[in-house]
Protein backbone atom coordinates (compact mmCIF):
# COMPACT_ATOMS: atom_id res chain seq x y z
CA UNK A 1 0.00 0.00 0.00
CA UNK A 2 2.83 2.37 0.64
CA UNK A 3 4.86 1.84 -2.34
CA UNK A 4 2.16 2.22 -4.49
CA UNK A 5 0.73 5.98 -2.78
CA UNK A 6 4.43 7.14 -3.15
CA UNK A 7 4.23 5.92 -6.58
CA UNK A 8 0.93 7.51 -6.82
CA UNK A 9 2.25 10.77 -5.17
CA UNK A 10 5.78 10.56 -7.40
CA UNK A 11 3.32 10.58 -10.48
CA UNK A 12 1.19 13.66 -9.28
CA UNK A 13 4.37 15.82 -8.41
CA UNK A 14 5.66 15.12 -11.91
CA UNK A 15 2.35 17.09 -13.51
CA UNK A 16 1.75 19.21 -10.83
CA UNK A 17 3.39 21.70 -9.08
CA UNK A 18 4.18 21.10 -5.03
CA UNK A 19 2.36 24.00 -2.87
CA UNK A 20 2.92 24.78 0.91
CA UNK A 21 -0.34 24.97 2.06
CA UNK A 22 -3.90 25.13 -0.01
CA UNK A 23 -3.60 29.15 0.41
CA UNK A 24 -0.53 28.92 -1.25
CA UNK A 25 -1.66 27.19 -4.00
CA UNK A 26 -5.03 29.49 -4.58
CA UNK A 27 -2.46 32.25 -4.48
CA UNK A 28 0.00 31.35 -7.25
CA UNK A 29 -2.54 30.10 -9.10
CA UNK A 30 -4.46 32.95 -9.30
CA UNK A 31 -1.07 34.45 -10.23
CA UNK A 32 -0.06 32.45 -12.62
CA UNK A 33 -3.74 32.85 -14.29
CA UNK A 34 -3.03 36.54 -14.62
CA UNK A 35 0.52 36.03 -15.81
CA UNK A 36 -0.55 33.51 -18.33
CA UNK A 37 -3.47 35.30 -19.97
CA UNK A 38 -2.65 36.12 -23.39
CA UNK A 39 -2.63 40.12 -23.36
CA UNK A 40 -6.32 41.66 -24.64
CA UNK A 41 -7.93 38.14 -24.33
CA UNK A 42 -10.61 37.52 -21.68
CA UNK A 43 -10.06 34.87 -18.63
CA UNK A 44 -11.34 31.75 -20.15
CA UNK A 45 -8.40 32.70 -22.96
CA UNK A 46 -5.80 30.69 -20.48
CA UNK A 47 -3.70 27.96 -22.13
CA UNK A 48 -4.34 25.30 -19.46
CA UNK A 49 -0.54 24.40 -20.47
CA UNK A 50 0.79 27.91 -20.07
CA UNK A 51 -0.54 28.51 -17.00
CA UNK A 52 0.81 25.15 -15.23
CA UNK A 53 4.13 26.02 -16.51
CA UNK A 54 3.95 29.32 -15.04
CA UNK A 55 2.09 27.93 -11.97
CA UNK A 56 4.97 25.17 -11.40
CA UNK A 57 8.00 28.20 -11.83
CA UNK A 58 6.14 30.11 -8.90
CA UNK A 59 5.75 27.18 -6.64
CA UNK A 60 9.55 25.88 -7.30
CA UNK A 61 10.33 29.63 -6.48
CA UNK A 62 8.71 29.43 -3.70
CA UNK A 63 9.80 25.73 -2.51
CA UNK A 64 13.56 27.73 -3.12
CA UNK A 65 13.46 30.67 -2.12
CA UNK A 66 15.58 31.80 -4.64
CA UNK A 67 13.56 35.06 -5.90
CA UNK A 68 11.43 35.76 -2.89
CA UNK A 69 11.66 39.63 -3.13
CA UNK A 70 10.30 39.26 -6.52
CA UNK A 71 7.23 36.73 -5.43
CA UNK A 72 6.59 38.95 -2.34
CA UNK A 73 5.76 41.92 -5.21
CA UNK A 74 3.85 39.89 -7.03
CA UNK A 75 1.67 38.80 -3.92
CA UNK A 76 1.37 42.27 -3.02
CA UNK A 77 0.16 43.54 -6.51
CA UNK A 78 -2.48 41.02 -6.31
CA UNK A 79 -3.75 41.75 -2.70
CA UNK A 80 -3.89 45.48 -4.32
CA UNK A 81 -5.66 44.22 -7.28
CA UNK A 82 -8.07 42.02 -5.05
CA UNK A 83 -9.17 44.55 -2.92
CA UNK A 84 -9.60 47.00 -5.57
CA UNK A 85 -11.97 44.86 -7.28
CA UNK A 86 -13.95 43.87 -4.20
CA UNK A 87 -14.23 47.49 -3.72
CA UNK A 88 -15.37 47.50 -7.29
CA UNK A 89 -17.71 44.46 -6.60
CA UNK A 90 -16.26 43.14 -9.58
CA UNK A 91 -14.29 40.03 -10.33
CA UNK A 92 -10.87 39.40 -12.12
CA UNK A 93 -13.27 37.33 -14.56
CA UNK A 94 -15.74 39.74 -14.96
CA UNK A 95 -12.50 42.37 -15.70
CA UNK A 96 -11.10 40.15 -17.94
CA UNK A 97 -13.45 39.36 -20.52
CA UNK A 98 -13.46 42.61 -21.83
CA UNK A 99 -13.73 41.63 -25.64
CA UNK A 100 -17.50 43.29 -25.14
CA UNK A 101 -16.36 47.09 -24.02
CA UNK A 102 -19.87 48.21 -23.69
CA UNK A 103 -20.88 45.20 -21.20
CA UNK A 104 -17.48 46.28 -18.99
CA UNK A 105 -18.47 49.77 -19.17
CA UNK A 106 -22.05 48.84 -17.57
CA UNK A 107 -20.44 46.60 -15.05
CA UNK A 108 -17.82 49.60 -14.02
CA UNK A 109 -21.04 52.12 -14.48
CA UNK A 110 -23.28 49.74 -11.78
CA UNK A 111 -20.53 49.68 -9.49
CA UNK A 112 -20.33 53.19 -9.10
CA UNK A 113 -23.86 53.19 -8.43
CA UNK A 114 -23.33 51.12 -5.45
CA UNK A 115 -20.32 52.58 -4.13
CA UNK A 116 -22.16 56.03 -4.49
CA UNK A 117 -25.39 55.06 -3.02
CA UNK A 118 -23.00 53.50 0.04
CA UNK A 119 -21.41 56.98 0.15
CA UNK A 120 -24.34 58.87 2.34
CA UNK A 121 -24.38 55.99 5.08
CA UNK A 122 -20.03 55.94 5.40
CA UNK A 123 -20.67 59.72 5.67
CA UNK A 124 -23.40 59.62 8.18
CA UNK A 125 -21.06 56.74 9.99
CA UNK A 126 -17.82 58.78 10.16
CA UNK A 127 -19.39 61.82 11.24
CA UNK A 128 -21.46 59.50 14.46
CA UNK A 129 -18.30 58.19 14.98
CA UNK A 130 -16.14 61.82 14.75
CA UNK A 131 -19.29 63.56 16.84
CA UNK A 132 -20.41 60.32 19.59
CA UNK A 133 -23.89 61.82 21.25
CA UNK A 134 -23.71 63.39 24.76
CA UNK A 135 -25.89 62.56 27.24
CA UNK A 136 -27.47 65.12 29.68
């Protein structure tokens, strides 16, 4: 039983990258997806072999440590681009498939909606917050 799960586990290494922890792997993956999209295509434009291949390089950079200032930028730049669309409520799919310019431009134009309708109660917020109530 044990010879054949490390055969089993040999095989799996040898088409897929190793990973440190699941987080890890959502992480680079994610990275890799971005790194690997062909430039003006949308995100179902991925070569699946493009993106292993660049998923792989990150986690043997990783597994090294050979270029970590360089992966730490990259993680950065995508915590920036998460949070960016989440303030957005958009997705990097949604951003991504942007062959249709007019259906981006409505997604970007109903986001602003939201964030602007938002903007009275964050006001309302901060200023309770600024200016607590005073009891007599």
């Amino acid at each position: 039983m044990r010879d054949l799960t490390t055969g089993m586990a040999e095989r799996l290494g040898a088409v897929s990258p190793t990973y440190r922890s699941w987080i890890r792997a959502d992480e680079l993956r994610e990275i890799a997806e971005i790194v690997a999209r062909p430039e003006g295509g949308g995100a179902g434009d991925v070569d699946l072999a493009r993106l292993e291949e660049t998923a792989r390089a990150l986690a043997d950079v990783e597994e090294t440590g050979g270029r970590e200032p360089e992966l730490q930028s990259l993680r950065r730049v995508l915590a920036d681009h998460q949070r960016d669309l989440a303030l957005l409520g958009l997705s990097d799919r949604q951003l991504a498939d942007g062959d249709r310019p007019g259906h981006r431009r409505l997604v970007l134009a109903w986001s602003a909606v939201r964030v602007l309708a938002a903007w009275p109660a964050a006001v309302a917020g901060t200023v309770g917050l600024a200016f607590p109530p005073t009891g007599s």
